[in-house]
Protein backbone atom coordinates (compact mmCIF):
# COMPACT_ATOMS: atom_id res chain seq x y z
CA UNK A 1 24.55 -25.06 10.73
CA UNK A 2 20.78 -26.53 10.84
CA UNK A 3 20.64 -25.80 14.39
CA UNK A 4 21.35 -22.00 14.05
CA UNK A 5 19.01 -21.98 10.75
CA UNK A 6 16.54 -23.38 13.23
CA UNK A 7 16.87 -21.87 15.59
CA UNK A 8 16.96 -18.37 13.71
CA UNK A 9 13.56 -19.49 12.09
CA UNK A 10 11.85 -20.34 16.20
CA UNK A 11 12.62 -17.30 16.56
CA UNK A 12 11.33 -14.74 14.51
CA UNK A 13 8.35 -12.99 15.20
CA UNK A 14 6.03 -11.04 12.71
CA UNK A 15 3.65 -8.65 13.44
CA UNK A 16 1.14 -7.07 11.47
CA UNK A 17 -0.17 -4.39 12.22
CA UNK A 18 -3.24 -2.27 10.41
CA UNK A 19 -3.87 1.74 10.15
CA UNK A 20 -7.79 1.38 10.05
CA UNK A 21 -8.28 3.28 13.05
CA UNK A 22 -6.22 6.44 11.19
CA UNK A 23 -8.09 5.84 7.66
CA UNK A 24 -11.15 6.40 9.78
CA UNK A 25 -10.27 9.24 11.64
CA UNK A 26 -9.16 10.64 8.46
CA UNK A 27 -11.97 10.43 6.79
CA UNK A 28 -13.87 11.42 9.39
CA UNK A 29 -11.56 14.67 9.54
CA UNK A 30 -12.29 15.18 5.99
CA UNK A 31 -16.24 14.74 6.05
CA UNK A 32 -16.34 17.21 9.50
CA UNK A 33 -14.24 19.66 7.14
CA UNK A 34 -16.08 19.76 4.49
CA UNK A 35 -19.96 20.00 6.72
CA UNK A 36 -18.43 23.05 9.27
CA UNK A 37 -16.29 24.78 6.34
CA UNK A 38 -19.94 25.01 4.14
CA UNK A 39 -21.41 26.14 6.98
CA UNK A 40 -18.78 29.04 7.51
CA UNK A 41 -19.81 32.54 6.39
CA UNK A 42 -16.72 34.15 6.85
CA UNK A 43 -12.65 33.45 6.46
CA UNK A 44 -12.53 33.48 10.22
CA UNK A 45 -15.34 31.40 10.95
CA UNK A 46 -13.63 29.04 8.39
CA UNK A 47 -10.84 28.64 9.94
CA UNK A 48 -12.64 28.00 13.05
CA UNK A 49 -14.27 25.03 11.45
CA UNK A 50 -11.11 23.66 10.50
CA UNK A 51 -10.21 23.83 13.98
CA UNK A 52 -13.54 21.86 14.58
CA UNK A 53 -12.84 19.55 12.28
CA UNK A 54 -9.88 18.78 13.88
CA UNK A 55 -10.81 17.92 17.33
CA UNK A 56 -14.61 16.57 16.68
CA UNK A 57 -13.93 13.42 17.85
CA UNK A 58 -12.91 14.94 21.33
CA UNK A 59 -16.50 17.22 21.25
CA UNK A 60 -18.03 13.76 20.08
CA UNK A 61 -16.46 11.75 23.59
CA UNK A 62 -17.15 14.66 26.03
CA UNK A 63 -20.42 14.90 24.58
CA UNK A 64 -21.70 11.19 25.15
CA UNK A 65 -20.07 11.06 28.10
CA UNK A 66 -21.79 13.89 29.57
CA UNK A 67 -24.91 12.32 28.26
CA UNK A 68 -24.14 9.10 29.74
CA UNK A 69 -23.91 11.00 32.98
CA UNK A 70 -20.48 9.36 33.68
């Protein structure tokens, strides 16, 4: 019976594992909301910055990128 408890106890593995990557790309969503929507002068255009918001960190990538010249 010690062998199996042993052997049970080698055995197990645990992981942790951490969302900072999501609270950050949250928050980041949340702050790029908040600067295009106040910027929007219409319903429209405020839905467009939602849309913004959404995929900013795409824009920022391309963006750097292109700068980078790579």
């Amino acid at each position: 019976m010690n062998e199996e408890k042993t052997y049970d106890c080698k055995n197990r593995h645990h992981h942790q594992q951490s969302a900072s990557g999501g609270a950050v790309y949250g928050l980041g969503l949340i702050g790029a909301a908040i600067y295009f929507i106040s910027h929007a002068t219409s319903f429209w255009f405020g839905v467009l910055a939602f849309l913004k918001a959404i995929v900013w960190p795409a824009i920022l990538v391309y963006e750097a990128l292109r700068a980078l010249g790579a």
